[in-house]
Protein backbone atom coordinates (compact mmCIF):
# COMPACT_ATOMS: atom_id res chain seq x y z
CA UNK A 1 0.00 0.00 0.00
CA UNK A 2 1.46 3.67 -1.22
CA UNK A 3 2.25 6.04 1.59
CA UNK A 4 0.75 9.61 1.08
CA UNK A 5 -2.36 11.37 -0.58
CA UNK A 6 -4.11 9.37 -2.70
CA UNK A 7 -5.08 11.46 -6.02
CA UNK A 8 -3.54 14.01 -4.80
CA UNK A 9 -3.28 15.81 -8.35
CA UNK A 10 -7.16 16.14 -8.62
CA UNK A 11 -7.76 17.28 -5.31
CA UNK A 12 -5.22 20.21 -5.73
CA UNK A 13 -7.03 21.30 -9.60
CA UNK A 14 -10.27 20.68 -7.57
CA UNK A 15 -9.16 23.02 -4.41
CA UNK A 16 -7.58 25.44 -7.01
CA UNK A 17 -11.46 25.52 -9.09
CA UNK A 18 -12.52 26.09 -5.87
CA UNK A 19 -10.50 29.08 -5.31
CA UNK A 20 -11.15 30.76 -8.73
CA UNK A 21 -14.69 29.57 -9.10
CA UNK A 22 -16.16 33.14 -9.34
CA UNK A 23 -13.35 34.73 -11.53
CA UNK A 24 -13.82 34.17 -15.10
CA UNK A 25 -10.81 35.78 -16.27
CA UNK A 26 -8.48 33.21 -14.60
CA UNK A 27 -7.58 29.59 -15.89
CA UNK A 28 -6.03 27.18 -13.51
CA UNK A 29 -4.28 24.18 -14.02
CA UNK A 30 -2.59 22.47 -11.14
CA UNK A 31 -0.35 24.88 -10.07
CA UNK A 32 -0.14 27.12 -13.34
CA UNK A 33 -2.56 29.94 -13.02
CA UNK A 34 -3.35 32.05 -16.37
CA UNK A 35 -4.91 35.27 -16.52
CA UNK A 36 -5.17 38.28 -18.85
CA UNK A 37 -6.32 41.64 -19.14
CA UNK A 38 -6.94 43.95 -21.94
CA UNK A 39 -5.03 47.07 -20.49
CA UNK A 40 -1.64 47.12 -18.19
CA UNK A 41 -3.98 48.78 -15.59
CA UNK A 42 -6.74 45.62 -15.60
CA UNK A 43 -4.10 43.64 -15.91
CA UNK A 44 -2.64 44.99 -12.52
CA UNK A 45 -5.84 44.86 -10.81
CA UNK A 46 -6.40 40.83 -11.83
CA UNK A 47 -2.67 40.30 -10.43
CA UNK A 48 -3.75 42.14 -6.76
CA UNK A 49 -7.30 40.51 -7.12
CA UNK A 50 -5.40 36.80 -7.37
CA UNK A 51 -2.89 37.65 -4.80
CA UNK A 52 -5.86 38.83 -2.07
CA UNK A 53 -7.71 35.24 -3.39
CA UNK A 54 -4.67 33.62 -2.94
CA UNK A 55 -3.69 34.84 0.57
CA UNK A 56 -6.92 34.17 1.75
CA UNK A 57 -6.76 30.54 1.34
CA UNK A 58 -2.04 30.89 2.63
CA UNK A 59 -1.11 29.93 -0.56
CA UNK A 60 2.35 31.38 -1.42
CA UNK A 61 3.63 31.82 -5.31
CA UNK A 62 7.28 32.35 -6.32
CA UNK A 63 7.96 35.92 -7.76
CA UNK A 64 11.02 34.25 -9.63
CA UNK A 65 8.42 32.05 -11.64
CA UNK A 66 5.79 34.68 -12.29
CA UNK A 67 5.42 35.91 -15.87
CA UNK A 68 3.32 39.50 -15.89
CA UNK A 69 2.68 41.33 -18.91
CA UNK A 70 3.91 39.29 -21.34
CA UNK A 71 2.36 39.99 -24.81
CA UNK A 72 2.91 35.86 -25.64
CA UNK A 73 3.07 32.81 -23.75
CA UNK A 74 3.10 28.98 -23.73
CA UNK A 75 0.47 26.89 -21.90
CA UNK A 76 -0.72 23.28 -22.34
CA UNK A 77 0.52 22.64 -25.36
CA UNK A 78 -0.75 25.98 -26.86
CA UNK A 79 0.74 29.64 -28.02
CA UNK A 80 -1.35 32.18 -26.62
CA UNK A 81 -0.62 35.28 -28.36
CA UNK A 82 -3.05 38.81 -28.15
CA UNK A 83 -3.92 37.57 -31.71
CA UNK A 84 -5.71 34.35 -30.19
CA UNK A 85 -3.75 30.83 -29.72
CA UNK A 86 -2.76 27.60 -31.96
CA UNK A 87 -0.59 25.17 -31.25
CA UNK A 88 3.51 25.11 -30.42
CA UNK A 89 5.49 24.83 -33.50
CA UNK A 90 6.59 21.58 -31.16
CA UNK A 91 3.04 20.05 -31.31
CA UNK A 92 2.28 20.52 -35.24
CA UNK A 93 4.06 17.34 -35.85
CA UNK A 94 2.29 15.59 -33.39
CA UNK A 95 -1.65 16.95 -34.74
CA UNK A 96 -0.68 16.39 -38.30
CA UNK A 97 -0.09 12.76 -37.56
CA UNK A 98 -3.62 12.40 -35.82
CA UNK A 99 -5.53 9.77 -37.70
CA UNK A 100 -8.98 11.61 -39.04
CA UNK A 101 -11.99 11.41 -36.81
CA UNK A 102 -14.29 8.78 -37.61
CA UNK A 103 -17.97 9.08 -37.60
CA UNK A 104 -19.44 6.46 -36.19
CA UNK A 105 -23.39 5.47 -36.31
């Protein structure tokens, strides 16, 4: 029998849902935490509105692994730019290989 939290992955995405259930303009997964605004200034006021959520509940983040501002990031597998998001130049290969979807009745 394995010592420690069982499923202990899902219960932290499920405590972190928990924490940003309300906030729309955050996406959380595990311990990644995306969110965007559409001016510096909003922007700002997410990152302080995250940080009170986020004290509330003692958990700490790392200012050393905290991107803020940037105009294009990667996450999941994805390129998120301000001109929308498509896949890593790494996971193209990977997609085109994809068998087609089959329909099936």
């Amino acid at each position: 029998m394995s010592l420690g939290l069982r499923n202990a992955v899902l219960t932290f995405q499920c405590f972190m849902d928990e924490i940003l259930k309300y906030l729309d303009f955050f996406i959380a997964y595990l311990d990644d935490i995306l969110f965007f605004g559409l001016s510096p200034q909003e922007h700002d006021k997410r990152f302080r509105t995250l940080c009170t959520k986020l004290q509330t509940y003692v958990i700490l983040i790392k200012p050393a692994k905290c991107d803020l501002r940037d105009l294009e990031i990667s996450f999941l597998g994805c390129k998120i730019t301000t001109l929308g998001s498509q896949p890593t130049p790494k996971q193209i290969p990977h997609l085109q290989a994809c068998p087609p979807a089959k329909t099936v009745s």
